[in-house]
Protein backbone atom coordinates (compact mmCIF):
# COMPACT_ATOMS: atom_id res chain seq x y z
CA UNK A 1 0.00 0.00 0.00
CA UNK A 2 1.22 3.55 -1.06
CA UNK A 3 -0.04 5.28 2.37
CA UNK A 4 -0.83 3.70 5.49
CA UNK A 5 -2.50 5.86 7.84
CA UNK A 6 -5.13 3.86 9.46
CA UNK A 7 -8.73 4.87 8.18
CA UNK A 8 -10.37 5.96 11.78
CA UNK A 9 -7.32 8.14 11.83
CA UNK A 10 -8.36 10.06 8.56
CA UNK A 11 -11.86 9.85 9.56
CA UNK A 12 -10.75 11.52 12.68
CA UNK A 13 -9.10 13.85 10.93
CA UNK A 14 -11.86 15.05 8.94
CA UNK A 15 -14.23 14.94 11.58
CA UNK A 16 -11.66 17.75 13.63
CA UNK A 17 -11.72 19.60 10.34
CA UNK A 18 -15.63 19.26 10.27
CA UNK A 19 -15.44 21.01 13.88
CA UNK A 20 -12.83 24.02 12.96
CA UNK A 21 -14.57 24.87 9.85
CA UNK A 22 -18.17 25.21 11.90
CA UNK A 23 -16.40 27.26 14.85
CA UNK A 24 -14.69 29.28 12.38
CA UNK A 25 -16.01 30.29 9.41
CA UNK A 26 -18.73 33.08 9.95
CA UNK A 27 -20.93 32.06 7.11
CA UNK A 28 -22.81 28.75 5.64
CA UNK A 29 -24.78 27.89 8.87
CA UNK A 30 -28.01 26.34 8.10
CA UNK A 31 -31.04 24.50 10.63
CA UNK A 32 -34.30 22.37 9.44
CA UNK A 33 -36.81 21.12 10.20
CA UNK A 34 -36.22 17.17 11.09
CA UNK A 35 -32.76 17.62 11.08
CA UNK A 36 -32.52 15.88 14.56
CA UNK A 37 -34.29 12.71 13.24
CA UNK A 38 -31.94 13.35 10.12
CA UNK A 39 -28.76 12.94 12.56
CA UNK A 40 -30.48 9.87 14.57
CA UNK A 41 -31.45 8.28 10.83
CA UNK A 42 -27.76 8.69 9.65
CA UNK A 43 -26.21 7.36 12.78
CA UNK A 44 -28.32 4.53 12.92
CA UNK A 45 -27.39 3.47 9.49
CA UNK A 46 -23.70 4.33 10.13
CA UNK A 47 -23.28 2.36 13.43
CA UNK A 48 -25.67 -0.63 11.57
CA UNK A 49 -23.62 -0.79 8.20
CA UNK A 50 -20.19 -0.46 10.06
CA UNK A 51 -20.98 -3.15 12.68
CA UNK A 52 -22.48 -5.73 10.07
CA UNK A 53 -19.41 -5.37 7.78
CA UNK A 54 -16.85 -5.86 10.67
CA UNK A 55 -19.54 -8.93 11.43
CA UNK A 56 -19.30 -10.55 8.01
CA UNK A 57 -15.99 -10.30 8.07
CA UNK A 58 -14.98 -11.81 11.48
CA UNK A 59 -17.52 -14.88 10.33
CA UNK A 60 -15.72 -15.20 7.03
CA UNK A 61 -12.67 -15.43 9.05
CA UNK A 62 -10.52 -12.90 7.44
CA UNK A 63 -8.89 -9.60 8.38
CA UNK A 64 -10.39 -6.63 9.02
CA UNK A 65 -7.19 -4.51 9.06
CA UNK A 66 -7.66 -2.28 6.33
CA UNK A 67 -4.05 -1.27 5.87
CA UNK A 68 -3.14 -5.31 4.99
CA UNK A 69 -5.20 -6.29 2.61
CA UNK A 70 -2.56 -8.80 1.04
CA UNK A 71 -3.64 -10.57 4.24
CA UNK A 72 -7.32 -11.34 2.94
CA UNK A 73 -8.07 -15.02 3.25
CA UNK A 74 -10.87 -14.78 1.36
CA UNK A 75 -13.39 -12.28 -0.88
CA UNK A 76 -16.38 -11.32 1.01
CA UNK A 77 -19.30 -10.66 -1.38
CA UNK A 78 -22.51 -11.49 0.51
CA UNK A 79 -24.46 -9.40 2.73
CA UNK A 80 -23.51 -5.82 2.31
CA UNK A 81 -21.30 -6.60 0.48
CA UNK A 82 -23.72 -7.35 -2.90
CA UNK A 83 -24.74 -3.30 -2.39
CA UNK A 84 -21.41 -1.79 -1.80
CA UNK A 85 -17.69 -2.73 -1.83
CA UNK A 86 -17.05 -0.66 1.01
CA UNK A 87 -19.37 -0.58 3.65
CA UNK A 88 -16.95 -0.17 6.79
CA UNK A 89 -16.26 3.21 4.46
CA UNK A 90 -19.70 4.05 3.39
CA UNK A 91 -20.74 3.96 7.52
CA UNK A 92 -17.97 6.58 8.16
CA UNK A 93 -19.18 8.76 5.92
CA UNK A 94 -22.56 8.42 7.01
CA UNK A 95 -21.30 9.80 10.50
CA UNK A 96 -19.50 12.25 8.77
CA UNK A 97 -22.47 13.58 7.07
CA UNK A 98 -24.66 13.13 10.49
CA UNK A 99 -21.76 15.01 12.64
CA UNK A 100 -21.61 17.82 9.77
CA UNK A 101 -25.37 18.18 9.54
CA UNK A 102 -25.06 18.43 14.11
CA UNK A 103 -22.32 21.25 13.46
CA UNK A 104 -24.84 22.55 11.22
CA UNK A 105 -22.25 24.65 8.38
CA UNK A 106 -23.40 23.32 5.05
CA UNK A 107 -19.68 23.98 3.95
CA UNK A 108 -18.97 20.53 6.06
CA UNK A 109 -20.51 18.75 2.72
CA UNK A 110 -17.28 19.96 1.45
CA UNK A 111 -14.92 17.97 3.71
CA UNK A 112 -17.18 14.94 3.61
CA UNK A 113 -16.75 14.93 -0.32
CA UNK A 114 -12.73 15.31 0.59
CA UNK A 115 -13.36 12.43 3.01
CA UNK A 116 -14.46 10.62 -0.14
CA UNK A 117 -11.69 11.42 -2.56
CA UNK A 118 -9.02 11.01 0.00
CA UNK A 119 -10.40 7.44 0.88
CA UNK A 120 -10.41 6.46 -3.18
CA UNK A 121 -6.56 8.24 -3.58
CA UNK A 122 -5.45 6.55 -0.57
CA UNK A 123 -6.98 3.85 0.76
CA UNK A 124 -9.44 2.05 -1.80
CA UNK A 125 -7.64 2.29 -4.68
CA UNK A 126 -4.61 0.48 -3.08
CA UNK A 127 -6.42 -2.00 -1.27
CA UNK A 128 -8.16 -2.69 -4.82
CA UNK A 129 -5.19 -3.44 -6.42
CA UNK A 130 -3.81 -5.94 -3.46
CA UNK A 131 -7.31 -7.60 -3.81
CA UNK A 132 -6.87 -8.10 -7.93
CA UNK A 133 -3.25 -9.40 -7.29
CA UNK A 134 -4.56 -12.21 -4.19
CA UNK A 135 -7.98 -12.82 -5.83
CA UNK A 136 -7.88 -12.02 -9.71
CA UNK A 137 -10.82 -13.09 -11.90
CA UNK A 138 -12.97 -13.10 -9.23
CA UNK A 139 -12.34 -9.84 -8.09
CA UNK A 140 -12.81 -8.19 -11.05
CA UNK A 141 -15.83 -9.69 -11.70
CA UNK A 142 -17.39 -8.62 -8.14
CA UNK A 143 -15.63 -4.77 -8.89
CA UNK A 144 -18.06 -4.86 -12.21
CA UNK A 145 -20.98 -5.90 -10.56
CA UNK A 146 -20.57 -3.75 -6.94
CA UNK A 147 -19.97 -0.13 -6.93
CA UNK A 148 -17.27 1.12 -4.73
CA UNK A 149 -19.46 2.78 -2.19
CA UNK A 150 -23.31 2.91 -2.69
């Protein structure tokens, strides 16, 4: 892997810069009506999609250390894992999104896209291309029929 800061790290990262840019920037705040349910809805799904991927992959006996992927002892392509390639991802976003919507700076969408494109750069990409080496064909094939995050 090109980088390997560990993904909670970057997602802690962003979540900090989430919390300077709201406390600092004098413009962009916004409030709505059901955005508390909208927080509670989002972290529901986050905590639910992040807990059943570390799940399915505990059962299917393989790591869940993103920055090792070489270390995969096998593909995981059921459960979540039909609807998104990266749900331990997708469910840090989701907080992301929930935590920016709390701070309530609509400029937060911002970071949470930079979460995104950091993550690809970084993180997905690379772990992609250890997955093609270790699983090949069958990799590919699950890559054309799963998007990378939703």
């Amino acid at each position: 892997m090109k980088l390997k800061v560990p993904p909670v790290i970057v997602f802690l990262v962003f979540a900090g810069l989430m919390y300077m840019l709201a406390k600092f920037l004098p413009f962009g705040d916004f409030d709505f009506f059901g955005r508390g349910y909208m927080i509670y809805g989002l972290l529901g799904m986050s905590f639910f999609i992040g807990a059943m991927a570390i799940l399915q992959f505990i059962r299917s006996r393989t790591t869940v250390d993103p920055r090792t992927p070489a270390k995969a002892a096998k593909l995981v392509t059921g459960g979540l894992y039909k609807f998104t390639r990266n749900p331990m991802y997708l469910g840090l976003l989701m907080f992301l999104l929930a935590w920016g919507i709390w701070l309530g700076n609509a400029f937060n969408t911002l970071l949470a896209a930079g979460f995104v494109g950091y993550m690809n750069r970084f993180q997905i990409i690379p772990e992609e291309e250890a997955l093609l080496k270790l699983f090949g064909k069958e990799y590919q094939q699950y890559c054309a029929l799963v998007r990378r995050w939703f």
